[in-house]
Protein backbone atom coordinates (compact mmCIF):
# COMPACT_ATOMS: atom_id res chain seq x y z
CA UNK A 1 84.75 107.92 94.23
CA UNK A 2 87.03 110.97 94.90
CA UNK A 3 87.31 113.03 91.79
CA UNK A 4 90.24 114.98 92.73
CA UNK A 5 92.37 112.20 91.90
CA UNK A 6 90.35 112.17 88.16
CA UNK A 7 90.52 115.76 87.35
CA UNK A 8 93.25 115.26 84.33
CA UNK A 9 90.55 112.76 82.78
CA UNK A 10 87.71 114.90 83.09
CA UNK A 11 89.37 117.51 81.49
CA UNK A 12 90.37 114.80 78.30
CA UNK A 13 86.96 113.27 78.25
CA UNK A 14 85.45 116.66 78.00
CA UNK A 15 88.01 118.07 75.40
CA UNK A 16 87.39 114.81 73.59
CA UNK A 17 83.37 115.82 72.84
CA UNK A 18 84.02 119.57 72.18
CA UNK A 19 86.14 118.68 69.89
CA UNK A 20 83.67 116.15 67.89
CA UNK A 21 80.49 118.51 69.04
CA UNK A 22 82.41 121.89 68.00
CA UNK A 23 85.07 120.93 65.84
CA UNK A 24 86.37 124.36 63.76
CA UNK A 25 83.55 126.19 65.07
CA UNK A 26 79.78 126.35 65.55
CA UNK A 27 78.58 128.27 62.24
CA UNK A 28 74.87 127.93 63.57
CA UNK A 29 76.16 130.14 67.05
CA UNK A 30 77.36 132.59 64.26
CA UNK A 31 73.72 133.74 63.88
CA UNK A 32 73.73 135.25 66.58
CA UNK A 33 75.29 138.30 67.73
CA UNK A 34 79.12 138.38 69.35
CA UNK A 35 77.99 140.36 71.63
CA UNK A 36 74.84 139.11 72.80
CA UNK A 37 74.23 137.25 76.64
CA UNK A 38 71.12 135.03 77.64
CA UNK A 39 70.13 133.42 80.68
CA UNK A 40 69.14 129.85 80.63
CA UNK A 41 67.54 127.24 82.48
CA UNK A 42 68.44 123.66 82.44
CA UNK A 43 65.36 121.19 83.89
CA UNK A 44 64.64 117.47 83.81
CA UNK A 45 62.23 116.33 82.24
CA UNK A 46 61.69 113.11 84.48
CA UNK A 47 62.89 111.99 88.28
CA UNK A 48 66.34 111.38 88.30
CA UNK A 49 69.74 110.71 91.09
CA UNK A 50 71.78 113.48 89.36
CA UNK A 51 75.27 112.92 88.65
CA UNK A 52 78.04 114.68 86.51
CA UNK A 53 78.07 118.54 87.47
CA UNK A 54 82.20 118.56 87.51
CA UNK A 55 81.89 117.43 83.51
CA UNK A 56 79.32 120.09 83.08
CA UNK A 57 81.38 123.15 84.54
CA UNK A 58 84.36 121.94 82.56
CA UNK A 59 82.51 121.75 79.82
CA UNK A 60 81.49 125.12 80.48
CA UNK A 61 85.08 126.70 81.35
CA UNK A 62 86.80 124.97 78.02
CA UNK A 63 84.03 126.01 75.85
CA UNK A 64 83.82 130.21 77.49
CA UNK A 65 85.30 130.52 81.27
CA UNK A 66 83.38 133.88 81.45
CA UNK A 67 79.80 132.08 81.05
CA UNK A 68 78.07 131.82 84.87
CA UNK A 69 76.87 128.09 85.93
CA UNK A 70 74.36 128.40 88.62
CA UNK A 71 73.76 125.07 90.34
CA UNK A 72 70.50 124.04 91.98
CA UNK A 73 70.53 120.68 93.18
CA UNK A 74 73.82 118.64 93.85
CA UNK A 75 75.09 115.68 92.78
CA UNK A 76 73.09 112.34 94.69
CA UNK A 77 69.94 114.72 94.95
CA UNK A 78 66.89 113.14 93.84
CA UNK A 79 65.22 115.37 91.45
CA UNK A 80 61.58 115.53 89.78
CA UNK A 81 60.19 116.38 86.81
CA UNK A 82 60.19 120.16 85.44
CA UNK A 83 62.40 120.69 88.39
CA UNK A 84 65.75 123.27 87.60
CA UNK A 85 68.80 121.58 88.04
CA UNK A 86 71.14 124.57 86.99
CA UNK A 87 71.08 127.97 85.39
CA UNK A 88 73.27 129.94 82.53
CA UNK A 89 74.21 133.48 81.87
CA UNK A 90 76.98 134.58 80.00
CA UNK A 91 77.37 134.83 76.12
CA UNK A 92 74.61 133.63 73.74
CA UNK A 93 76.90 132.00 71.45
CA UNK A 94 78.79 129.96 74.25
CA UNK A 95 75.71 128.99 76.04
CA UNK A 96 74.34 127.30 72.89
CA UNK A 97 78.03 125.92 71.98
CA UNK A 98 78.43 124.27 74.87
CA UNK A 99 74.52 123.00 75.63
CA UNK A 100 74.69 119.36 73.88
CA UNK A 101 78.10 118.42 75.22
CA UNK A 102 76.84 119.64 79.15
CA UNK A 103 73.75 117.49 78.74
CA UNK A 104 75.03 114.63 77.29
CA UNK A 105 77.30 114.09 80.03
CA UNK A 106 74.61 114.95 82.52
CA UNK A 107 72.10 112.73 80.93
CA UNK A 108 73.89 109.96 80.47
CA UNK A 109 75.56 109.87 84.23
CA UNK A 110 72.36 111.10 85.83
CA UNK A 111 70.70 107.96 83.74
CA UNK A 112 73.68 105.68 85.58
CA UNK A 113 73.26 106.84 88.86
CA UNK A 114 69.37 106.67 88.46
CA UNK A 115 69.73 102.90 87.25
CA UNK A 116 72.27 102.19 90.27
CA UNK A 117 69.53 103.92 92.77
CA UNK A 118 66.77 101.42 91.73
CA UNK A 119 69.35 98.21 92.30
CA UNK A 120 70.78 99.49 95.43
CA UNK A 121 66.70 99.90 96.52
CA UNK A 122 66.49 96.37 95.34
CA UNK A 123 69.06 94.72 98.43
CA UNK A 124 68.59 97.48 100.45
CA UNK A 125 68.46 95.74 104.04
CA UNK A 126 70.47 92.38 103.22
CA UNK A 127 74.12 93.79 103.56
CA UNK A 128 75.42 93.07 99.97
CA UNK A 129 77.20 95.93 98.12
CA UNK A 130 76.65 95.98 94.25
CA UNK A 131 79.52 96.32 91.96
CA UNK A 132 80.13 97.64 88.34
CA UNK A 133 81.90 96.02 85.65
CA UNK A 134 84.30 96.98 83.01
CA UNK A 135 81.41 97.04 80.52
CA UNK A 136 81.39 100.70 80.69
CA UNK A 137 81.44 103.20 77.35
CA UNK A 138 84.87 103.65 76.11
CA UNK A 139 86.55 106.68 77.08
CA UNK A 140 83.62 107.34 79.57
CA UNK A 141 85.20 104.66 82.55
CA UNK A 142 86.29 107.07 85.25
CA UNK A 143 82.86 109.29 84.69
CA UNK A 144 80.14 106.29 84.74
CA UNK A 145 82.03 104.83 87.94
CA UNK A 146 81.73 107.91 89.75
CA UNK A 147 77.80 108.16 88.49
CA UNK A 148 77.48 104.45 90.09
CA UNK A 149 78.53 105.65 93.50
CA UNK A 150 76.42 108.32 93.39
CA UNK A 151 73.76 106.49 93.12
CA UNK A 152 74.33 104.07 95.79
CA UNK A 153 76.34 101.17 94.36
CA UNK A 154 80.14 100.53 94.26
CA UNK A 155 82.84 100.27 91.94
CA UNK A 156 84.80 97.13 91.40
CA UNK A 157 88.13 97.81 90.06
CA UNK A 158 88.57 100.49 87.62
CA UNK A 159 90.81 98.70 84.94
CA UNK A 160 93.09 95.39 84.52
CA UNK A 161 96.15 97.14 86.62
CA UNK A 162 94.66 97.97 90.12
CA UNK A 163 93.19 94.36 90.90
CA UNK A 164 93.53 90.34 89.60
CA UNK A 165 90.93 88.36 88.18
CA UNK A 166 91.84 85.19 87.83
CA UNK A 167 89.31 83.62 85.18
CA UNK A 168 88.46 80.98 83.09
CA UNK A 169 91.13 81.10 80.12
CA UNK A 170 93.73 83.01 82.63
CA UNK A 171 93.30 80.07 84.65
CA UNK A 172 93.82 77.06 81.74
CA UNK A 173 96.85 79.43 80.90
CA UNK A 174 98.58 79.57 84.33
CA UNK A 175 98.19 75.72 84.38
CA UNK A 176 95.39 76.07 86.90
CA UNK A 177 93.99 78.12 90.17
CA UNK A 178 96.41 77.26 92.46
CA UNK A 179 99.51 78.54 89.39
CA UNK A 180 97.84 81.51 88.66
CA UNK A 181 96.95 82.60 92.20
CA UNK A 182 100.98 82.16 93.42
CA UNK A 183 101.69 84.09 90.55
CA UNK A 184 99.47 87.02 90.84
CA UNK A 185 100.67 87.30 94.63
CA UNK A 186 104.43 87.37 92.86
CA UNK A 187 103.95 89.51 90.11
CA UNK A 188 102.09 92.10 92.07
CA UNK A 189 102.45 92.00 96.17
CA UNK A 190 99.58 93.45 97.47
CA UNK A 191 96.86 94.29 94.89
CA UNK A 192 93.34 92.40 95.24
CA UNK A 193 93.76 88.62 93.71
CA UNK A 194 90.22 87.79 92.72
CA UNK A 195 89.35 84.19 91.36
CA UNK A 196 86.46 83.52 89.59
CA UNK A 197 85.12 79.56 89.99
CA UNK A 198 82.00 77.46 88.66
CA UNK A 199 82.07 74.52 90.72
CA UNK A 200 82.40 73.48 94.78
CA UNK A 201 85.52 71.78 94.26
CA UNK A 202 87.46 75.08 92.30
CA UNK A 203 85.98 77.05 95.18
CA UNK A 204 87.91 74.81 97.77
CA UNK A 205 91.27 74.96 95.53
CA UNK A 206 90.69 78.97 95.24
CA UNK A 207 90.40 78.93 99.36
CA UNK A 208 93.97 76.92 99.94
CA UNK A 209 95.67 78.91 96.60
CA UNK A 210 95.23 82.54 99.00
CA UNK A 211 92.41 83.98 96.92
CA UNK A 212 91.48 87.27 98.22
CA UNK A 213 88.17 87.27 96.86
CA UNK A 214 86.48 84.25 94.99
CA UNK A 215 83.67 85.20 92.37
CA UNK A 216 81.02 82.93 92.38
CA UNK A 217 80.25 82.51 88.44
CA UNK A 218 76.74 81.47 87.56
CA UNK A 219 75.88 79.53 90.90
CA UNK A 220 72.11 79.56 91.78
CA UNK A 221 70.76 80.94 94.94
CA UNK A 222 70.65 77.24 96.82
CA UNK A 223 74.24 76.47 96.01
CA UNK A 224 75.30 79.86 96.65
CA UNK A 225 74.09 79.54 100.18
CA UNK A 226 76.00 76.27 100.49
CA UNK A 227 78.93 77.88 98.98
CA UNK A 228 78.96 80.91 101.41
CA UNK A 229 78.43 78.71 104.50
CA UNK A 230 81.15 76.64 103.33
CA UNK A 231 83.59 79.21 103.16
CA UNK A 232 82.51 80.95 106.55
CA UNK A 233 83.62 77.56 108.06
CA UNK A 234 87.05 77.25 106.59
CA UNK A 235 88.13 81.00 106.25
CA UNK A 236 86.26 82.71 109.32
CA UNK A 237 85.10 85.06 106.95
CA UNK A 238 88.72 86.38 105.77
CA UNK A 239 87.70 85.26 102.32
CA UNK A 240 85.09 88.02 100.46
CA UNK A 241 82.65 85.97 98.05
CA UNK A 242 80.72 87.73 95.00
CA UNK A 243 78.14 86.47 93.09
CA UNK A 244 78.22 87.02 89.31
CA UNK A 245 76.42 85.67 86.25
CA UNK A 246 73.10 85.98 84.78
CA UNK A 247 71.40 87.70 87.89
CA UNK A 248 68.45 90.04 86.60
CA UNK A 249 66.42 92.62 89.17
CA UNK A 250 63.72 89.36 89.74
CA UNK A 251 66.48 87.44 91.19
CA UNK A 252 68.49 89.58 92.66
CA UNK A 253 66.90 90.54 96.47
CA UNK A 254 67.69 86.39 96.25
CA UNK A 255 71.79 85.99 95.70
CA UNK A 256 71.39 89.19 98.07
CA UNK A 257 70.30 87.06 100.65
CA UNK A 258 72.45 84.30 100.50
CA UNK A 259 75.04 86.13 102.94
CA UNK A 260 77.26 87.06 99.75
CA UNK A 261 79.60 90.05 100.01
CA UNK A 262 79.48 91.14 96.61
CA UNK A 263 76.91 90.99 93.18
CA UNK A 264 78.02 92.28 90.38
CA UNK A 265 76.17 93.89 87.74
CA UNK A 266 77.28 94.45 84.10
CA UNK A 267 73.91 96.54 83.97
CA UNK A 268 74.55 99.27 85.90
CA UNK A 269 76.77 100.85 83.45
CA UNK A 270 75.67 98.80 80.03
CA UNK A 271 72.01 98.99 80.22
CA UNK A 272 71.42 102.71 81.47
CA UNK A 273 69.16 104.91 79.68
CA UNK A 274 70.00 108.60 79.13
CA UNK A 275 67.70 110.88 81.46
CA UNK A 276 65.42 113.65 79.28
CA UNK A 277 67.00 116.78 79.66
CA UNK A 278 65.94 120.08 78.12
CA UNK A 279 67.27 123.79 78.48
CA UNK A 280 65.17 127.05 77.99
CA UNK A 281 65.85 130.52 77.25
CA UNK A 282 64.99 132.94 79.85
CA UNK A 283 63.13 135.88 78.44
C-alpha cells in the first residue's frame, strides 16, 4: 500500500488518540521539569515484522516537532527480542506524552503484520495471494491494511465504494445474480464486480452474468478443485476465483492448493495480538 495517498488519515487517526491519551494535558509529565531532555530507547520485547513507523513520527511531530526519532530497523524488517527498534531525545515531558500513543500504534500494526507473515509462510509456494477483510478496528482501516502488506499478504478492497460484492441478501434484493451483476456494471463502469456463490450452479450463472471475480463461500477443498477447473474451462482463466469461509491455518496450505486466486482471511486483521513493546530511559 502507498501511504502517500493516506497521509490526511494518518494525521486524523493519530490526532484522534492524542486527543483521548492527552486530552487537556498530561498532569503526570508536569512532574517533571519544562526544561528537562532524555534519551530513550524503544525495544521489543518478542520477534516481530514491524509495521507503523509513519504513525509513530506523527505521533511524535503533533505531540513536540522538536523531539528527535531515531529509527533502527524499517518497516517489513524482522526483528528479535531485546532488539532497538528506535531511539528518543528531545524534551522529557514530550517523550513521556507521546510514549503510549507511539506504541500502541506500533504494537498493534507490528502484531498485524506479524500475524500476516505467519499466513503468507503458510501458502508460500502454491501461488495464492491472501486477502484482508473489512473486519478491521474502526477508525484504524487504512493503518491495519498497510500493516497486512507489510507483512506479506494483500488487501482486498478498502471500503464498500472502490469494489462490488455481490452477496447473499444483495443478491435476493437485486432479484438474483444475473440483476445485480448488470446493475453493478451500470451503476459503476469499471470498478471490480465481485460475486460471492455457495453452490455449482450460482457459480455458472455468476460466469454468464460478467462477474469479475466470483468468491467461493464455504466450498470444501474437493469441490473447490472442481469449481476452479470448471471455470478454467469456460473462462480461460479471465475469471479470478477466491475462496472464503471458515478456512483456519490447518486447512489453509489445502484451498491454497486447489489453483484458487484468492483466500481471504477475516483473521489477519480481527484476530491479531498486540506485539510487547517497552521503552527505557537512557541514563
Amino acid at each position: 500500500m502507498d501511504l502517500s495517498q493516506h497521509q490526511t488519515d494518518i494525521r486524523n487517526a493519530v490526532t484522534r488518540a492524542i486527543e483521548e491519551d492527552i486530552g487537556s494535558g498530561d498532569i503526570t509529565a508536569q512532574l517533571i521539569p519544562a526544561d528537562q531532555t532524555s534519551h530513550a530507547r524503544i525495544i521489543s520485547r518478542e520477534r516481530a515484522v514491524i509495521a507503523g513507523q509513519a504513525w509513530v513520527n506523527e505521533v511524535f511531530k503533533q505531540v513536540d516537532n522538536s523531539v528527535e526519532v531515531i529509527w533502527r530497523v524499517q518497516d517489513g524488517d524482522l526483528v528479535s527480542p531485546d532488539q532497538v527498534l528506535f531511539e528518543l531525545k528531545g524534551s522529557s515531558r514530550s517523550l513521556l506524552s507521546g510514549e503510549r500513543c507511539a506504541l500502541n500504534f506500533l504494537q498493534s500494526l507490528s502484531g498485524t503484520a506479524t500475524l500476516c507473515e505467519h499466513y503468507a509462510k503458510l501458502v508460500e509456494g502454491t501461488g495464492v495471494k491472501l486477502l484482508d477483510t473489512r473486519k478491521t478496528l474502526p477508525g484504524l482501516r487504512i493503518a491495519q491494511k498497510y500493516a497486512v502488506s507489510v507483512g506479506g499478504c494483500y488487501n482486498h478492497r478498502i471500503g464498500l465504494y472502490d469494489a462490488f460484492l455481490i452477496k447473499e441478501n444483495h443478491i435476493m434484493a437485486a432479484g438474483g445474480i444475473s440483476q445485480a451483476v448488470t446493475q453493478a456494471h451500470a451503476i459503476a463502469p469499471g470498478k471490480p464486480v465481485e460475486v460471492e456463490v455457495e453452490t455449482m450452479a450460482q457459480l455458472d450463472e455468476a460466469i454468464n452474468a460478467g462477474a469479475d471475480i466470483i468468491m467461493l463461500d464455504n466450498f470444501t477443498p474437493a469441490d473447490m478443485r472442481v469449481a476452479v477447473q470448471h471455470t478454467h474451462q469456460q473462462t480461460n482463466g479471465q475469471i479470478k476465483l477466491e475462496a472464503s469461509g471458515g478456512i483456519t491455518t490447518d486447512t489453509l496450505r489445502q484451498y491454497a492448493e486447489t489453483g484458487v486466486d484468492y483466500i481471504s482471511i477475516g483473521a489477519l486483521t480481527k484476530d491479531c495480538k498486540a506485539i510487547d513493546l517497552s521503552m527505557r530511559m537512557v541514563k
